[in-house]
C-alpha atoms as a PDB file:
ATOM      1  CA  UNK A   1      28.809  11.872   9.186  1.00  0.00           C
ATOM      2  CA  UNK A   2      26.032  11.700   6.483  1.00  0.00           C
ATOM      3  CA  UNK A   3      22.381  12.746   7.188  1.00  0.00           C
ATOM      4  CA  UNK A   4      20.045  10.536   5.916  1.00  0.00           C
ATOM      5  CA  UNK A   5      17.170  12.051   4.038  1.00  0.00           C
ATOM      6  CA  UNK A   6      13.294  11.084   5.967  1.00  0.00           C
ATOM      7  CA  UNK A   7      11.986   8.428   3.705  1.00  0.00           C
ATOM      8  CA  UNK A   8       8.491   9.248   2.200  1.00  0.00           C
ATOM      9  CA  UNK A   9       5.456   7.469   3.427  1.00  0.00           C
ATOM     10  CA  UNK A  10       4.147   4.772   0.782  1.00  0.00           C
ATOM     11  CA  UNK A  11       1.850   1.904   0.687  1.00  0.00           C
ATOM     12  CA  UNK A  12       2.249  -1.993   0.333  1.00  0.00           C
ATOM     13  CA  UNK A  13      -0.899  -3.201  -2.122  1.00  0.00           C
ATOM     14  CA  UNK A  14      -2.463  -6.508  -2.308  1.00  0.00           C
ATOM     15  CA  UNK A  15      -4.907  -7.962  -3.612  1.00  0.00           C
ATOM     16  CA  UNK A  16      -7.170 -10.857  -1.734  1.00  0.00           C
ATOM     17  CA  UNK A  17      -6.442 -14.418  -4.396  1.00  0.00           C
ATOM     18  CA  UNK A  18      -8.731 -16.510  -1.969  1.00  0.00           C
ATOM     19  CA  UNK A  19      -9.415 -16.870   1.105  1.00  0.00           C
ATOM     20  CA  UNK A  20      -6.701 -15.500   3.670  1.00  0.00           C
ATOM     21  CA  UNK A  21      -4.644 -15.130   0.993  1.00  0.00           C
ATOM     22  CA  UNK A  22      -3.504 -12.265  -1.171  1.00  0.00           C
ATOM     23  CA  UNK A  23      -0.727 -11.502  -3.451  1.00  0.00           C
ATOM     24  CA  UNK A  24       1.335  -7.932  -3.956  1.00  0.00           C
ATOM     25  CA  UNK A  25      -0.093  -5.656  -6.378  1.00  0.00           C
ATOM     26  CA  UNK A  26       2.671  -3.361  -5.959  1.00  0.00           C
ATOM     27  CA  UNK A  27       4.124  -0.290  -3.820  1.00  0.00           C
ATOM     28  CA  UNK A  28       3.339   3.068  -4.120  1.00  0.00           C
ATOM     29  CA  UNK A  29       3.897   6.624  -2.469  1.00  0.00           C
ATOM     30  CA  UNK A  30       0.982   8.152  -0.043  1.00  0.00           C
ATOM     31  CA  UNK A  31      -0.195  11.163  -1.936  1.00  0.00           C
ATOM     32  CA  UNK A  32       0.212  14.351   0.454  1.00  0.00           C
ATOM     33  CA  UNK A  33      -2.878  16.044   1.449  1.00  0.00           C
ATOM     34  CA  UNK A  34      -5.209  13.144   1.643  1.00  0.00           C
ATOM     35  CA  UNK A  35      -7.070  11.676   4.679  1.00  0.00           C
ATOM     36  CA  UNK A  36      -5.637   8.472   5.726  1.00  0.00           C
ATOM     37  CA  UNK A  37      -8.630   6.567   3.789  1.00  0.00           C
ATOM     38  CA  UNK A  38      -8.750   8.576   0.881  1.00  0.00           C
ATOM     39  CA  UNK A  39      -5.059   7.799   0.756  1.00  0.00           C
ATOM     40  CA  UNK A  40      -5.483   3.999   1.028  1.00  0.00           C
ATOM     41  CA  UNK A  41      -7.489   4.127  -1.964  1.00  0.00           C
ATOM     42  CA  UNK A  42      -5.885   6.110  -3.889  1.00  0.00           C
ATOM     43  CA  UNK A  43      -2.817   3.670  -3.295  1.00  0.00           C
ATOM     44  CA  UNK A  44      -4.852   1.050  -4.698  1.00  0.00           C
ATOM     45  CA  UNK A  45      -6.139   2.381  -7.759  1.00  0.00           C
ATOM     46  CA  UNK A  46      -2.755   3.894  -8.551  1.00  0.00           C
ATOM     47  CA  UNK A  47      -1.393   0.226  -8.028  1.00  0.00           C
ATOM     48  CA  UNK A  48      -3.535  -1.449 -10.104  1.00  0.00           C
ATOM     49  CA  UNK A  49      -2.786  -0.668 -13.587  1.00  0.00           C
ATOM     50  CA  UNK A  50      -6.244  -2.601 -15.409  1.00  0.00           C
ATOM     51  CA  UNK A  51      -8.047  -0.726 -13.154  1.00  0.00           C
ATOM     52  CA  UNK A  52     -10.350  -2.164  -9.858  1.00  0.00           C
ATOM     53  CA  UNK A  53     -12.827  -4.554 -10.719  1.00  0.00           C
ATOM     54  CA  UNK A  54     -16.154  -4.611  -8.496  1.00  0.00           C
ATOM     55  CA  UNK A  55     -15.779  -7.425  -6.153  1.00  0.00           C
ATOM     56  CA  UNK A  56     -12.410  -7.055  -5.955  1.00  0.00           C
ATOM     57  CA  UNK A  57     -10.429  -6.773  -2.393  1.00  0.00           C
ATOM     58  CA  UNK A  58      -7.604  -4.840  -1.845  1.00  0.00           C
ATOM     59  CA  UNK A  59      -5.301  -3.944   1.502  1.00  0.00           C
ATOM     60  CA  UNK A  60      -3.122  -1.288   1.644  1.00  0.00           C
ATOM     61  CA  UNK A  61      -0.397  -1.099   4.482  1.00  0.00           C
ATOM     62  CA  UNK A  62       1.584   1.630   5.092  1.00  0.00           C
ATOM     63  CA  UNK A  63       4.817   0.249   4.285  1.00  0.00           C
ATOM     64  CA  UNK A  64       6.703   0.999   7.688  1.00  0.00           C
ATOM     65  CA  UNK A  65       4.327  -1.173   9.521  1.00  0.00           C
ATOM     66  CA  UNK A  66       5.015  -3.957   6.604  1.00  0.00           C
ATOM     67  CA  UNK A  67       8.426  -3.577   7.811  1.00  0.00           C
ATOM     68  CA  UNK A  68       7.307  -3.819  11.744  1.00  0.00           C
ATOM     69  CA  UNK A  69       5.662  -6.946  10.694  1.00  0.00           C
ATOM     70  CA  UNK A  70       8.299  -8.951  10.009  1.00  0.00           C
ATOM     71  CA  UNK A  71      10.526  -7.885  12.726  1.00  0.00           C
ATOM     72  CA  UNK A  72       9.786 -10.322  15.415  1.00  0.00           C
END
Protein backbone atom coordinates (compact mmCIF):
# COMPACT_ATOMS: atom_id res chain seq x y z
CA UNK A 1 0.00 0.00 0.00
CA UNK A 2 1.52 3.47 -0.84
CA UNK A 3 1.09 6.54 1.47
CA UNK A 4 0.29 9.44 -0.24
CA UNK A 5 2.24 12.51 0.71
CA UNK A 6 -0.43 15.70 2.25
CA UNK A 7 -0.60 18.00 -0.67
CA UNK A 8 0.53 21.64 0.15
CA UNK A 9 -2.00 24.37 0.42
CA UNK A 10 -1.90 26.80 -2.75
CA UNK A 11 -4.00 29.39 -4.29
CA UNK A 12 -6.14 29.68 -7.58
CA UNK A 13 -5.52 33.57 -8.95
CA UNK A 14 -7.72 35.57 -11.10
CA UNK A 15 -8.03 38.48 -12.21
CA UNK A 16 -11.63 40.44 -12.65
CA UNK A 17 -11.76 41.08 -17.11
CA UNK A 18 -15.28 42.78 -16.61
CA UNK A 19 -17.94 42.52 -14.91
CA UNK A 20 -18.60 38.99 -13.22
CA UNK A 21 -16.02 37.83 -15.10
CA UNK A 22 -12.39 37.01 -14.51
CA UNK A 23 -9.75 35.00 -16.08
CA UNK A 24 -6.79 32.71 -14.28
CA UNK A 25 -3.73 34.47 -13.51
CA UNK A 26 -2.17 31.42 -12.36
CA UNK A 27 -1.62 28.96 -9.24
CA UNK A 28 0.61 29.31 -6.62
CA UNK A 29 1.70 27.77 -3.14
CA UNK A 30 0.38 29.55 0.30
CA UNK A 31 3.55 30.81 1.86
CA UNK A 32 3.82 29.24 5.54
CA UNK A 33 3.66 31.60 8.33
CA UNK A 34 1.32 34.14 6.94
CA UNK A 35 -2.19 35.17 8.14
CA UNK A 36 -4.80 33.95 5.87
CA UNK A 37 -5.00 37.63 4.21
CA UNK A 38 -1.54 38.36 4.11
CA UNK A 39 -1.37 35.03 2.33
CA UNK A 40 -4.05 35.89 -0.28
CA UNK A 41 -2.01 38.68 -1.29
CA UNK A 42 0.95 37.48 -1.38
CA UNK A 43 -0.57 34.76 -3.82
CA UNK A 44 -1.48 37.48 -6.00
CA UNK A 45 1.49 39.45 -6.36
CA UNK A 46 3.56 36.29 -6.69
CA UNK A 47 1.05 35.37 -9.59
CA UNK A 48 1.23 38.26 -11.41
CA UNK A 49 4.48 38.52 -13.04
CA UNK A 50 4.11 42.61 -14.51
CA UNK A 51 3.31 43.34 -11.24
CA UNK A 52 -0.45 44.70 -9.74
CA UNK A 53 -1.69 47.63 -11.30
CA UNK A 54 -3.92 50.08 -9.06
CA UNK A 55 -7.42 49.41 -9.97
CA UNK A 56 -6.82 46.13 -10.59
CA UNK A 57 -9.04 43.12 -8.93
CA UNK A 58 -7.80 40.02 -8.01
CA UNK A 59 -9.42 36.70 -6.10
CA UNK A 60 -7.51 34.23 -4.66
CA UNK A 61 -9.12 30.76 -3.71
CA UNK A 62 -7.55 28.32 -1.89
CA UNK A 63 -7.32 25.73 -4.38
CA UNK A 64 -9.14 22.80 -2.43
CA UNK A 65 -12.27 24.78 -2.30
CA UNK A 66 -11.72 25.42 -6.31
CA UNK A 67 -11.87 21.79 -6.36
CA UNK A 68 -15.17 21.66 -3.94
CA UNK A 69 -16.61 23.98 -6.42
CA UNK A 70 -16.96 21.99 -9.14
CA UNK A 71 -18.00 18.91 -7.44
CA UNK A 72 -21.70 19.12 -7.53
Amino acid sequence: MSERTPERPSYIVLREVGKGRYELVGEVRRRPGLTARAARAQAVHDASPGGVMPGETYAAILRSEWRIAFDL
